[in-house]
C-alpha atoms as a PDB file:
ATOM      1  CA  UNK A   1     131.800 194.534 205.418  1.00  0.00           C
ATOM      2  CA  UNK A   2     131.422 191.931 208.336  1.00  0.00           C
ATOM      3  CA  UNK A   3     129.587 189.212 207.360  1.00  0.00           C
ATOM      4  CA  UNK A   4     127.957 185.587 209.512  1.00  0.00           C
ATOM      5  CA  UNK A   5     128.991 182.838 206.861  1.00  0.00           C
ATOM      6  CA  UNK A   6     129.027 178.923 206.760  1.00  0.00           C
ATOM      7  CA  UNK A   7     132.218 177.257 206.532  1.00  0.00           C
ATOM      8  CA  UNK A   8     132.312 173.532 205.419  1.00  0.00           C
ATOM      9  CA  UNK A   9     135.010 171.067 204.202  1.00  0.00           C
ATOM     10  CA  UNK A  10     135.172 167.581 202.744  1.00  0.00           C
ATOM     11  CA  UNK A  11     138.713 167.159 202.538  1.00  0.00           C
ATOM     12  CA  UNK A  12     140.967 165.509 205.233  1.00  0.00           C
ATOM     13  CA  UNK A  13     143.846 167.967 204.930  1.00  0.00           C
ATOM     14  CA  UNK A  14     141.099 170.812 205.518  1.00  0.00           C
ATOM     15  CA  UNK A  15     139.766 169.827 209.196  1.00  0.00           C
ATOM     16  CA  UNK A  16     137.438 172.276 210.514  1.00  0.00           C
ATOM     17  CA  UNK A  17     139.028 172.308 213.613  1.00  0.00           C
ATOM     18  CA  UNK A  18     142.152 173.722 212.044  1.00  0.00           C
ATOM     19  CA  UNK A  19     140.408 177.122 211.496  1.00  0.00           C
ATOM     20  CA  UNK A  20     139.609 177.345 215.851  1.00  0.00           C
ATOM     21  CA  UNK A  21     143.589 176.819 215.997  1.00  0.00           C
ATOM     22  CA  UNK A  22     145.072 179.636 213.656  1.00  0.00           C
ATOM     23  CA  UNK A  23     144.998 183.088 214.605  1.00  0.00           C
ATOM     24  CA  UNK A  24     142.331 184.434 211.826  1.00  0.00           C
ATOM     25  CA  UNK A  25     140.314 186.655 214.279  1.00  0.00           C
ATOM     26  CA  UNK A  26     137.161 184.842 214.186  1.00  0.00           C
ATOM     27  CA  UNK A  27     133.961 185.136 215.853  1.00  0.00           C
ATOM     28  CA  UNK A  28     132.938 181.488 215.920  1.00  0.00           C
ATOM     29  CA  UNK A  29     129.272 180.840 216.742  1.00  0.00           C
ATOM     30  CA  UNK A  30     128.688 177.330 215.841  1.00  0.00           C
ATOM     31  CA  UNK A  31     131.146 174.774 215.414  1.00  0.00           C
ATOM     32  CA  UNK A  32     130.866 171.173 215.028  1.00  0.00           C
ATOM     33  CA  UNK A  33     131.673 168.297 213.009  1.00  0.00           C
ATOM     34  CA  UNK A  34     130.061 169.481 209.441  1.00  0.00           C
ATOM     35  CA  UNK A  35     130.678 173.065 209.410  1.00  0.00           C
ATOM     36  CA  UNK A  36     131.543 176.354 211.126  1.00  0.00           C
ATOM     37  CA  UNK A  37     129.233 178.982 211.452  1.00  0.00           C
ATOM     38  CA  UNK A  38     131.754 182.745 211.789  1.00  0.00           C
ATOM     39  CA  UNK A  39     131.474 186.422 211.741  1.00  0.00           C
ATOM     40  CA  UNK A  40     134.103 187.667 209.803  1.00  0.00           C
ATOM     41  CA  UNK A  41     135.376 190.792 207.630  1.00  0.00           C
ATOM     42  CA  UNK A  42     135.781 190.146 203.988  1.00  0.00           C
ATOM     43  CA  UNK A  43     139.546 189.832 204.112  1.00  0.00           C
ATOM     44  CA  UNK A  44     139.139 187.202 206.773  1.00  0.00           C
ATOM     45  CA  UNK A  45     136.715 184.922 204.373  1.00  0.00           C
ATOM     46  CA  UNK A  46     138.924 185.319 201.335  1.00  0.00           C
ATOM     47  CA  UNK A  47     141.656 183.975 203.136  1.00  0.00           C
ATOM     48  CA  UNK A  48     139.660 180.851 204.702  1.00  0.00           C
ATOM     49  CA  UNK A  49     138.308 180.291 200.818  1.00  0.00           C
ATOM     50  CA  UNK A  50     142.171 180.299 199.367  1.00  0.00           C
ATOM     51  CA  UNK A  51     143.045 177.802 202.172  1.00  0.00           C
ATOM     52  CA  UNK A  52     140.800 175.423 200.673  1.00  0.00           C
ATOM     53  CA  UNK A  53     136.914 175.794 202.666  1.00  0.00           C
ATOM     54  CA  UNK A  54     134.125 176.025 200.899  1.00  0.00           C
ATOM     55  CA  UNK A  55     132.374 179.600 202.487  1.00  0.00           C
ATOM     56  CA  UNK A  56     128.357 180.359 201.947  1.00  0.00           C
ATOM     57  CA  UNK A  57     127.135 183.956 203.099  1.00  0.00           C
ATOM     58  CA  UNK A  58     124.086 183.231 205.800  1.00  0.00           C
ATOM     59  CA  UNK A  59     123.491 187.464 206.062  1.00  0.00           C
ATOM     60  CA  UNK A  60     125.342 190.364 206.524  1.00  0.00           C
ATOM     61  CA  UNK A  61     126.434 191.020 209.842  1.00  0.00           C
ATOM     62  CA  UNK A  62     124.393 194.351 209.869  1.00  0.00           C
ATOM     63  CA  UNK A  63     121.139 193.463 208.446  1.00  0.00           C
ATOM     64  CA  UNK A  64     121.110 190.045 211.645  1.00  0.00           C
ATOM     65  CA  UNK A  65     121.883 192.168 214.248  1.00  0.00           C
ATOM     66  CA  UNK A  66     119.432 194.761 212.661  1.00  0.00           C
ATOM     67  CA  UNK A  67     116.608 192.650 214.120  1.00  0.00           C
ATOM     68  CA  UNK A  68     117.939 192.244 217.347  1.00  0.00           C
ATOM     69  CA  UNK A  69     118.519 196.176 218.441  1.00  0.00           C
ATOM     70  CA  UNK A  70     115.126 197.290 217.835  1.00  0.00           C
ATOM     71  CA  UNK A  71     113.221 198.942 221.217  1.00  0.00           C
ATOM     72  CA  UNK A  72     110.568 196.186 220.388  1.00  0.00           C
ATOM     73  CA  UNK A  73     113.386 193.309 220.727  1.00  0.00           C
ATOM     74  CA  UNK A  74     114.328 194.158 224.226  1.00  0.00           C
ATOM     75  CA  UNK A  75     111.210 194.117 225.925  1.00  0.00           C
ATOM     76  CA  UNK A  76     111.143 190.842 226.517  1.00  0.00           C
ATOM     77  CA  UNK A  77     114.979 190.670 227.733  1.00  0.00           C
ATOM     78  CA  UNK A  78     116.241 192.434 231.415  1.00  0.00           C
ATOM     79  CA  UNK A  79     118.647 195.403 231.588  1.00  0.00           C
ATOM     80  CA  UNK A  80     120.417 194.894 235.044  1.00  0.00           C
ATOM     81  CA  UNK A  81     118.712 198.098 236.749  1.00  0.00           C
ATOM     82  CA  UNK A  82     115.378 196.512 236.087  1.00  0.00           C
ATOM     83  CA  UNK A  83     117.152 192.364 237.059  1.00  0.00           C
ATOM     84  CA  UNK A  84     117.794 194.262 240.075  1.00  0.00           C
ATOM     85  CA  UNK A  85     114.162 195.260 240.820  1.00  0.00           C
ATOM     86  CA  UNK A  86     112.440 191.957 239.814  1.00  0.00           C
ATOM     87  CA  UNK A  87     115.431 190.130 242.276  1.00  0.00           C
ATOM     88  CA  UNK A  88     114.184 192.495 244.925  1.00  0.00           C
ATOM     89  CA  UNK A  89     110.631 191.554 244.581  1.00  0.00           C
ATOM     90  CA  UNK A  90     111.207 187.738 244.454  1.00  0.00           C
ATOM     91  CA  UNK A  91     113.165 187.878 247.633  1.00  0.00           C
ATOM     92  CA  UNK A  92     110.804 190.454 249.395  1.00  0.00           C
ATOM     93  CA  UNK A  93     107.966 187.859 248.567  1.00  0.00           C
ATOM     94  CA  UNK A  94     109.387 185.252 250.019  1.00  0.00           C
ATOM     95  CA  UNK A  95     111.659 186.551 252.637  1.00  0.00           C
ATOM     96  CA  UNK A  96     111.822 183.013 254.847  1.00  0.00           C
ATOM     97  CA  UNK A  97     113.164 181.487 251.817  1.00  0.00           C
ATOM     98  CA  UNK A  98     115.288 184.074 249.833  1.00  0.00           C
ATOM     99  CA  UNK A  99     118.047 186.464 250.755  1.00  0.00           C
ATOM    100  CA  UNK A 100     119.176 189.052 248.274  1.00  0.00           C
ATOM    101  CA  UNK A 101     123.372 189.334 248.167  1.00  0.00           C
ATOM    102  CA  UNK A 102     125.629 192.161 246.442  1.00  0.00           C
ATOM    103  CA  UNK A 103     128.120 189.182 245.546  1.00  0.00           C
ATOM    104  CA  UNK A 104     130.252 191.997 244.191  1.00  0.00           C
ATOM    105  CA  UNK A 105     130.613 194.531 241.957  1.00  0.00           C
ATOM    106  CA  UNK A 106     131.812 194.950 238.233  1.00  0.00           C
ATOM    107  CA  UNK A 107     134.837 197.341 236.816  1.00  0.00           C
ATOM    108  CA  UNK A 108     132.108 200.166 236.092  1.00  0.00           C
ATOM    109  CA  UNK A 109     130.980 199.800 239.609  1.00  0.00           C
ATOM    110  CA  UNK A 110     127.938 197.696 239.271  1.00  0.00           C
ATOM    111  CA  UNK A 111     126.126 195.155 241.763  1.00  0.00           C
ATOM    112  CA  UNK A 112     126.004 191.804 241.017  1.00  0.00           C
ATOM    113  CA  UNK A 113     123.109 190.264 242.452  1.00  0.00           C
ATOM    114  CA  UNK A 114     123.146 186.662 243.892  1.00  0.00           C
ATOM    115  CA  UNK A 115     120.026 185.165 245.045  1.00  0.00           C
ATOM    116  CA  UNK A 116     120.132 182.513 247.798  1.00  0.00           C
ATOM    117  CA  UNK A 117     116.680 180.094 247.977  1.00  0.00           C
ATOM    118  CA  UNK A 118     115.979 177.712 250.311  1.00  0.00           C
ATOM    119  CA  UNK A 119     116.065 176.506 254.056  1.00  0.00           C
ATOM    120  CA  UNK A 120     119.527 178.161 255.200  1.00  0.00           C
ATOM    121  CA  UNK A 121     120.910 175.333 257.077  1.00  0.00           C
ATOM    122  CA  UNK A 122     124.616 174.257 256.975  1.00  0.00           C
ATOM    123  CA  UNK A 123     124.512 170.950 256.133  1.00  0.00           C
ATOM    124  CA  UNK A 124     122.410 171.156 253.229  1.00  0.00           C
ATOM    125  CA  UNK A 125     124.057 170.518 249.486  1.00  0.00           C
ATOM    126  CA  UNK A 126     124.738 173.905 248.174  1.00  0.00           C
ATOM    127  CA  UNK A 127     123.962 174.534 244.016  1.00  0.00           C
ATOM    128  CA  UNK A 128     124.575 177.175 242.110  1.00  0.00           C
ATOM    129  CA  UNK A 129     123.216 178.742 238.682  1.00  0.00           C
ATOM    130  CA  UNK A 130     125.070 181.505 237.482  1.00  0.00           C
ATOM    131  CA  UNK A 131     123.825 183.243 233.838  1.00  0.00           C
ATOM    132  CA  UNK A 132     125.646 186.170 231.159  1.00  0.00           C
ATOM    133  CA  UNK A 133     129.328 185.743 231.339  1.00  0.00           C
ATOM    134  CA  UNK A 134     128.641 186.703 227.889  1.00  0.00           C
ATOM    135  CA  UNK A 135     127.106 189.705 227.265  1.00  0.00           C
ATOM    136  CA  UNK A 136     125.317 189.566 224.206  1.00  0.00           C
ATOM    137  CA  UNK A 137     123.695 186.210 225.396  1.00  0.00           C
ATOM    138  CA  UNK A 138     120.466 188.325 226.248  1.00  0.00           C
ATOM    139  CA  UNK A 139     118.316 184.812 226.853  1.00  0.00           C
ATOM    140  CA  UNK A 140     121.650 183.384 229.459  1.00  0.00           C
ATOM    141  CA  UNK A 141     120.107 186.335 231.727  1.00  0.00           C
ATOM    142  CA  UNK A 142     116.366 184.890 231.477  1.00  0.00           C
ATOM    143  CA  UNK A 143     116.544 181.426 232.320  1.00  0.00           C
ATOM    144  CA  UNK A 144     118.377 181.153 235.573  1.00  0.00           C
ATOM    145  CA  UNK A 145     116.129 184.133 236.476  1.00  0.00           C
ATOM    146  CA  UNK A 146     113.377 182.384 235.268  1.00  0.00           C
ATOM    147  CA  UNK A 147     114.503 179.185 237.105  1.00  0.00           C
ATOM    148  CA  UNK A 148     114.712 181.643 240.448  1.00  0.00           C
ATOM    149  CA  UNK A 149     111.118 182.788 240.209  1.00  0.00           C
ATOM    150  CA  UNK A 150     109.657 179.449 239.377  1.00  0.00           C
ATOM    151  CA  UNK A 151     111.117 178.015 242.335  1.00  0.00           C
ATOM    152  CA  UNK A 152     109.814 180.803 244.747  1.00  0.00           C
ATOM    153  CA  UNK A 153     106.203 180.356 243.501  1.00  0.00           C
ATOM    154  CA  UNK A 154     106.464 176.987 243.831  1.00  0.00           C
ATOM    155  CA  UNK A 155     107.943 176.844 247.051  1.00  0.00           C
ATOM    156  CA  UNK A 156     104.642 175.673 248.567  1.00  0.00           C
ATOM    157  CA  UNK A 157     104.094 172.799 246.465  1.00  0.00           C
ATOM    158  CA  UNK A 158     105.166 169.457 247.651  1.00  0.00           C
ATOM    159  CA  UNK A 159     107.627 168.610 245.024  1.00  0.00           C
ATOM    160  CA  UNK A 160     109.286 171.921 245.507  1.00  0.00           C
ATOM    161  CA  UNK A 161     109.451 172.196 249.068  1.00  0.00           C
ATOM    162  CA  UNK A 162     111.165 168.849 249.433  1.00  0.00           C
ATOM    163  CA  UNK A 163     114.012 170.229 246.979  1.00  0.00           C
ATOM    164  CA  UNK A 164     114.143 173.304 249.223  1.00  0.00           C
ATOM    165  CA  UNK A 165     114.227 171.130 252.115  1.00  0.00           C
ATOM    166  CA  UNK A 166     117.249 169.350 251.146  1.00  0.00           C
ATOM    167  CA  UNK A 167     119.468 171.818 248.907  1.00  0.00           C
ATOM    168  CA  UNK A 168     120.287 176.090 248.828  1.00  0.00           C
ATOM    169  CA  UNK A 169     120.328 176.777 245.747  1.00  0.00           C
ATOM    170  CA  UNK A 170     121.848 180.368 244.715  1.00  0.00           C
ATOM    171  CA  UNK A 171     120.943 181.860 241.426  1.00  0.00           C
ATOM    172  CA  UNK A 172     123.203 184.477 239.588  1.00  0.00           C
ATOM    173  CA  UNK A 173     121.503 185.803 236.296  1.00  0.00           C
ATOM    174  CA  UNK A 174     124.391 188.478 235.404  1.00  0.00           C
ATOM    175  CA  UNK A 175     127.495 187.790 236.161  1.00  0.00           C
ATOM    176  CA  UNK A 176     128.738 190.768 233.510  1.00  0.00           C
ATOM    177  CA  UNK A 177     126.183 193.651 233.776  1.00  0.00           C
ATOM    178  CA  UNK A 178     128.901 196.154 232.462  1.00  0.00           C
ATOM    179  CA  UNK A 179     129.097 194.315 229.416  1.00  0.00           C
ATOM    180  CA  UNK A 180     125.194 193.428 229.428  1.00  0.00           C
ATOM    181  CA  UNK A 181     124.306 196.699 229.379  1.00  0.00           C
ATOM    182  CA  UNK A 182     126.907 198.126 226.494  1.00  0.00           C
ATOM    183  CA  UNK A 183     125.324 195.481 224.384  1.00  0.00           C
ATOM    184  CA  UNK A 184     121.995 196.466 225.165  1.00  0.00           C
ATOM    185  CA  UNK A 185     122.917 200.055 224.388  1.00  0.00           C
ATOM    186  CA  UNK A 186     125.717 200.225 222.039  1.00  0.00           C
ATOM    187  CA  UNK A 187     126.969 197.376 220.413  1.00  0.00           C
ATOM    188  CA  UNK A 188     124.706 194.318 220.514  1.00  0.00           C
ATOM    189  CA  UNK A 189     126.991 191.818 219.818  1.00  0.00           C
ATOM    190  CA  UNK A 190     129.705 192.939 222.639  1.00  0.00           C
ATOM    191  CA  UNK A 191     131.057 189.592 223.691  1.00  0.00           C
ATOM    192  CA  UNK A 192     133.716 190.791 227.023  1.00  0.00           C
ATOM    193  CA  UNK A 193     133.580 193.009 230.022  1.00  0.00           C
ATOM    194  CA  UNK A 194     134.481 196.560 229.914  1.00  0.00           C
ATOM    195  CA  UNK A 195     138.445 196.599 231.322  1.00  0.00           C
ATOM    196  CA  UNK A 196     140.203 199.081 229.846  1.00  0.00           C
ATOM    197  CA  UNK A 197     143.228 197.008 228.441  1.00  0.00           C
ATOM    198  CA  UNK A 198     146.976 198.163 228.840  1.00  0.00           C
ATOM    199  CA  UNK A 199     146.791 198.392 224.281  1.00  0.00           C
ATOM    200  CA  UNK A 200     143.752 200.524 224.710  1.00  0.00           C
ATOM    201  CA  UNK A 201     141.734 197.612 223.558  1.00  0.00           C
ATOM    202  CA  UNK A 202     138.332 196.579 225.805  1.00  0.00           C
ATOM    203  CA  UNK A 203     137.229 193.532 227.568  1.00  0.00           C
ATOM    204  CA  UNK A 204     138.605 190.532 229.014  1.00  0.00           C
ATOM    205  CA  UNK A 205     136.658 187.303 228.705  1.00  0.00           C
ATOM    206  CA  UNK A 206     135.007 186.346 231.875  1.00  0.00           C
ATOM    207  CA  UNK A 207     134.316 182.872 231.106  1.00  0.00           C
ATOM    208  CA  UNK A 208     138.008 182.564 230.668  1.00  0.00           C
ATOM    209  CA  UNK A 209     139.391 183.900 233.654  1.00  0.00           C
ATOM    210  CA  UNK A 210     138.668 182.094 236.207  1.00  0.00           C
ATOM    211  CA  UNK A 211     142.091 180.515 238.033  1.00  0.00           C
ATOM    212  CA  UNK A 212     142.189 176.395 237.195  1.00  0.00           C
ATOM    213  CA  UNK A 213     144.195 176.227 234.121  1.00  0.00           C
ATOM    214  CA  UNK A 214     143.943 179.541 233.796  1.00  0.00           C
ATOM    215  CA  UNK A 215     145.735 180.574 230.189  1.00  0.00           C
ATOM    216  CA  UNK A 216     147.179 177.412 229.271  1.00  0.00           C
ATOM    217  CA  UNK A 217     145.666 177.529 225.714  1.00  0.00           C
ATOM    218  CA  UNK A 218     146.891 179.970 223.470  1.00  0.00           C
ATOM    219  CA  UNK A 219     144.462 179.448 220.351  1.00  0.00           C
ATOM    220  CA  UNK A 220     141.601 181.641 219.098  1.00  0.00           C
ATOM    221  CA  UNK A 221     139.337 180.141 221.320  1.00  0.00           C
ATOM    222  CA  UNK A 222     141.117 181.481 223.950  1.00  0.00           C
ATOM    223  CA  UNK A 223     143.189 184.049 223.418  1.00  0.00           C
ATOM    224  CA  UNK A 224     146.392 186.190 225.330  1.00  0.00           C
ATOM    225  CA  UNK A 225     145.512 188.988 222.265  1.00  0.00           C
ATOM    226  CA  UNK A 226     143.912 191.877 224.518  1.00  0.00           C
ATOM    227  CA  UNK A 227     141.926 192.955 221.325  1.00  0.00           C
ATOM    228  CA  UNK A 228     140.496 189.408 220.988  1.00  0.00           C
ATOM    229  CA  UNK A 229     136.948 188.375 221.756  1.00  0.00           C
ATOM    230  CA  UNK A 230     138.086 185.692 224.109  1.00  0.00           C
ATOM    231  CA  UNK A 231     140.466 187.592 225.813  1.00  0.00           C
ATOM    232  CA  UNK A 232     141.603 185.377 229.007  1.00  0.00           C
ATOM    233  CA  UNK A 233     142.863 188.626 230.787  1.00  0.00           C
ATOM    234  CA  UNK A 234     146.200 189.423 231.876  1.00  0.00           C
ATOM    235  CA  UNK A 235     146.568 187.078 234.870  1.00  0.00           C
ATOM    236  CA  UNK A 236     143.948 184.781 236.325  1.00  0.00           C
ATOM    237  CA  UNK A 237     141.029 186.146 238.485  1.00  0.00           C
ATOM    238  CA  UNK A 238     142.136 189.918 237.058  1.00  0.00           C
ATOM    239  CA  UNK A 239     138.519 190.714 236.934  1.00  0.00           C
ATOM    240  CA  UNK A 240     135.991 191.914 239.582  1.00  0.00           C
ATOM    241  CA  UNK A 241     133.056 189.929 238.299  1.00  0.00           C
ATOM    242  CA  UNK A 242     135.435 186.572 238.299  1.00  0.00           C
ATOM    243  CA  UNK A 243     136.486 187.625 241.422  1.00  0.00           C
ATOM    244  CA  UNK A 244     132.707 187.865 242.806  1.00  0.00           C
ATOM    245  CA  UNK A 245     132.085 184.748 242.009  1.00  0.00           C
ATOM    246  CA  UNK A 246     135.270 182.701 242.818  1.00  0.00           C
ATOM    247  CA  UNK A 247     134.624 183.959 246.457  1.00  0.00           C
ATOM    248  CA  UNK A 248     130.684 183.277 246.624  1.00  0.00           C
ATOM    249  CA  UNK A 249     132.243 179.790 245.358  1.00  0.00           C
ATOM    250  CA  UNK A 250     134.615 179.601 248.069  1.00  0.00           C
ATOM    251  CA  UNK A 251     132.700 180.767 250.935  1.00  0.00           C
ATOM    252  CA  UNK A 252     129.628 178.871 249.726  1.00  0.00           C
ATOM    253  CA  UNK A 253     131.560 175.384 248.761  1.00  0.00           C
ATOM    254  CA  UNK A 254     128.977 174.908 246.301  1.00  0.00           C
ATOM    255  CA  UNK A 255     128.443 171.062 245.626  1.00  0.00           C
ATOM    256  CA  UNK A 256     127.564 171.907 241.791  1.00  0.00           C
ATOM    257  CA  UNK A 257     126.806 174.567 239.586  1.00  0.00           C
ATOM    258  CA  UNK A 258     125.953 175.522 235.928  1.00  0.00           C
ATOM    259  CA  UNK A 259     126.561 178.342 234.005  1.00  0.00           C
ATOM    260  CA  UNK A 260     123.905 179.320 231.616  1.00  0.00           C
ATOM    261  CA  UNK A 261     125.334 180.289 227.550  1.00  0.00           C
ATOM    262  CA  UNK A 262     123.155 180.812 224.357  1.00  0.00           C
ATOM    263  CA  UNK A 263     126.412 179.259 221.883  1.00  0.00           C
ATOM    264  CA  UNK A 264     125.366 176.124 219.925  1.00  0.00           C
ATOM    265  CA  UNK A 265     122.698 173.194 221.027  1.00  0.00           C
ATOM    266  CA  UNK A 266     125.187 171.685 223.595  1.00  0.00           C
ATOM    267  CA  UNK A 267     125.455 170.492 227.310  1.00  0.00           C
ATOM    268  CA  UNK A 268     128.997 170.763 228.386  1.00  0.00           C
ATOM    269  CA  UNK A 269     130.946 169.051 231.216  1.00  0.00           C
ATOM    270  CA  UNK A 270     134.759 169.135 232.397  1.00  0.00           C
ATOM    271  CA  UNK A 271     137.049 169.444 230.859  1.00  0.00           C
ATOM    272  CA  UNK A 272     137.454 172.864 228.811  1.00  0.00           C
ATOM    273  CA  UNK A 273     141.696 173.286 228.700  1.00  0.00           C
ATOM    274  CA  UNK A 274     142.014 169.805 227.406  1.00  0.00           C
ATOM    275  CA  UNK A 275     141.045 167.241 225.065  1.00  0.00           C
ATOM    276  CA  UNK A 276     141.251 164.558 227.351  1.00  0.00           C
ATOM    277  CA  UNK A 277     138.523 162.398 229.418  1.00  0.00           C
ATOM    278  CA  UNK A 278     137.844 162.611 233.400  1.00  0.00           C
ATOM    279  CA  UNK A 279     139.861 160.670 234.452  1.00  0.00           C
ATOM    280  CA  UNK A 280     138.687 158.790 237.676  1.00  0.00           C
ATOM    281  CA  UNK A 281     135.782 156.429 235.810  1.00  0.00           C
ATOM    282  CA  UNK A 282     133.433 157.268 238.340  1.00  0.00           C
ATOM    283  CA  UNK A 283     133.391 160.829 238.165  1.00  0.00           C
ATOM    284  CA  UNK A 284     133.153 160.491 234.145  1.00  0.00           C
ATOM    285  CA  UNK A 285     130.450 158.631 234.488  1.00  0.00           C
ATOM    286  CA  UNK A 286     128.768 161.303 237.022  1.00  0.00           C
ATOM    287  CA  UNK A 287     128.900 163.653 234.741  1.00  0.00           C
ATOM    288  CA  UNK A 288     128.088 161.880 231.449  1.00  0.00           C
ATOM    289  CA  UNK A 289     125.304 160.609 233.040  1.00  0.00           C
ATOM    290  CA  UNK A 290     124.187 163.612 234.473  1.00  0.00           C
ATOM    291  CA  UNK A 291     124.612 165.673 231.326  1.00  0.00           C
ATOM    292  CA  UNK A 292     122.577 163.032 229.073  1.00  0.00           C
ATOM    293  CA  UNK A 293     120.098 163.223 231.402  1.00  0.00           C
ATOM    294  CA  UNK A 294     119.632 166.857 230.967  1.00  0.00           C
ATOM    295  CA  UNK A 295     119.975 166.427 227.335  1.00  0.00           C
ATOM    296  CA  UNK A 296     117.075 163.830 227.442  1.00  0.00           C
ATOM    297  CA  UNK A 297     114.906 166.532 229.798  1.00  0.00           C
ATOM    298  CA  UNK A 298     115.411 169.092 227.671  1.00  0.00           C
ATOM    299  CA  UNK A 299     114.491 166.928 224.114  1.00  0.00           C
ATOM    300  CA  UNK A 300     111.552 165.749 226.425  1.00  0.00           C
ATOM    301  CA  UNK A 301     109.961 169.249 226.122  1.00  0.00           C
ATOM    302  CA  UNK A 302     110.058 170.673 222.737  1.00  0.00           C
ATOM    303  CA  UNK A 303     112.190 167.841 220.908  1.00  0.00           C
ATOM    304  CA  UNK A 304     115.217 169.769 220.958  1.00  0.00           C
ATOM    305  CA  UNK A 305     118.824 167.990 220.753  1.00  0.00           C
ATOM    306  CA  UNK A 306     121.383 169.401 223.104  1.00  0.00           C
ATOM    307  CA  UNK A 307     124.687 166.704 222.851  1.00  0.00           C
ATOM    308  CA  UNK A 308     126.299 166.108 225.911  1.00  0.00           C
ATOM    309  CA  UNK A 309     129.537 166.243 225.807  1.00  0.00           C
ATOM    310  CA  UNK A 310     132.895 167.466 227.286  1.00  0.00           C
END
């Protein structure tokens, strides 16, 4: 039986971070100072509990994800085919600010949908919002769409049409709609896309295949094991939907962009293959600054701490 438990330790030669080093197989979905929060088979906790962790059962694995495949539980969430439609009828609203774009298309053939808002002028700064590399993060799919529509129906106002005055702004709500939908359908917490791997295993990670640093780390984080949930594929832009968007990226030259995940309370910034700080001082302060200040916009609405940090 697969169970979501809480792993803790209070003794120095038991760091938590030891356990996101060793090749155990696990699903981590919270991780911070104080404890762990995995999926894992029973075999998988024994072992982490004769290593020396103290391991609490939250729920059986079954009985969470229960909740969360219900018909009732996915009306509120997008399948792409009906992403698809809503993206048509923002842009068709709107057409002398938005332009609907086929970005690409996934390993099972899908469109991925790009939506491009804003006076289309070449000198303007150029953002980008990209959501689901995951694709049981359901709620990664909502708010960049949700960000999309809010700016179209506020285009008018004068706040808003300053911003789309001075920026295009292109938002991506699924970058993996393969995946997406075999979570939505089969297996709700399906994590990859759907590549057939050379082992017969499924999925390569999209969030970590993208070309910088590409497969530098070999740790369970990020993993060469094709049967592992975070899979970094079997060379660097390998998949179509990474592809997609590394060439939107390049043709675009996107001054900034954010990628929307539902893992943990946190607002990340560079670096992800290393431990170590920006370098330059100024751009480390950029984007310290930058990501504190969406921490303290974020508590400012419903008092919620998301830490900043790299």
């Amino acid at each position: 039986m697969e169970l979501i438990v809480e792993v803790t330790s209070d003794e120095p030669t038991h760091p938590l971070s030891k356990l996101l080093t060793i090749p155990l197989g696990l699903d981590v979905w919270e991780a911070n100072a104080n404890r762990l929060v995995v999926r894992a088979g029973e075999p998988q906790i024994d072992r982490i509990t004769k290593m020396g962790y103290r391991v609490r059962q939250i729920v059986p694995v079954e009985k969470h994800i229960s909740t969360f495949t219900a018909d009732d539980a996915q009306k509120g969430y997008h399948s792409a085919a009906s992403l698809e439609k809503d993206m048509r009828q923002l842009a068709e609203t709107r057409p002398d600010l938005c332009v609907l774009h086929e970005i690409g298309r996934s390993v099972e053939g899908r469109p991925i949908w790009g939506l491009q808002i804003g006076e289309r002028n070449g000198d303007r700064r150029k953002l980008l919002f990209m959501g689901c590399h995951h694709a049981r993060e359901w709620i990664a799919v909502e708010v960049p769409f949700r960000l999309a529509r809010d700016l179209i129906e506020n285009a008018d106002t004068p706040d808003m049409s300053r911003r789309l005055t001075q920026a295009e702004i292109w938002v991506v709500p699924i970058v993996n709609p393969d995946g997406h939908e075999f979570s939505r359908t089969e297996d709700r917490l399906w994590r990859k896309n759907r590549r057939r791997n050379a082992d017969g295993s499924i999925g390569v990670d999209p969030n970590r295949n993208n070309g910088y640093m590409w497969g530098i780390l070999d740790v369970p984080t990020s993993s060469h094991v094709p049967s592992d949930e975070t899979y970094v594929g079997p060379s660097a832009f390998s998949e179509p939907e990474t592809r997609a968007v590394r060439d939107l990226v390049a043709t675009r030259k996107f001054d900034g962009l954010i990628t929307y995940h539902s893992f943990s309370q946190l607002v990340l910034y560079p670096w992800g293959y290393t431990a170590e700080e920006i370098k330059d001082p100024v751009d480390r302060a950029t984007h310290s600054d930058l990501a504190r200040g969406m921490s303290e916009c974020i508590c400012a609405v419903h008092g919620k701490i998301y830490t900043p940090q790299p």
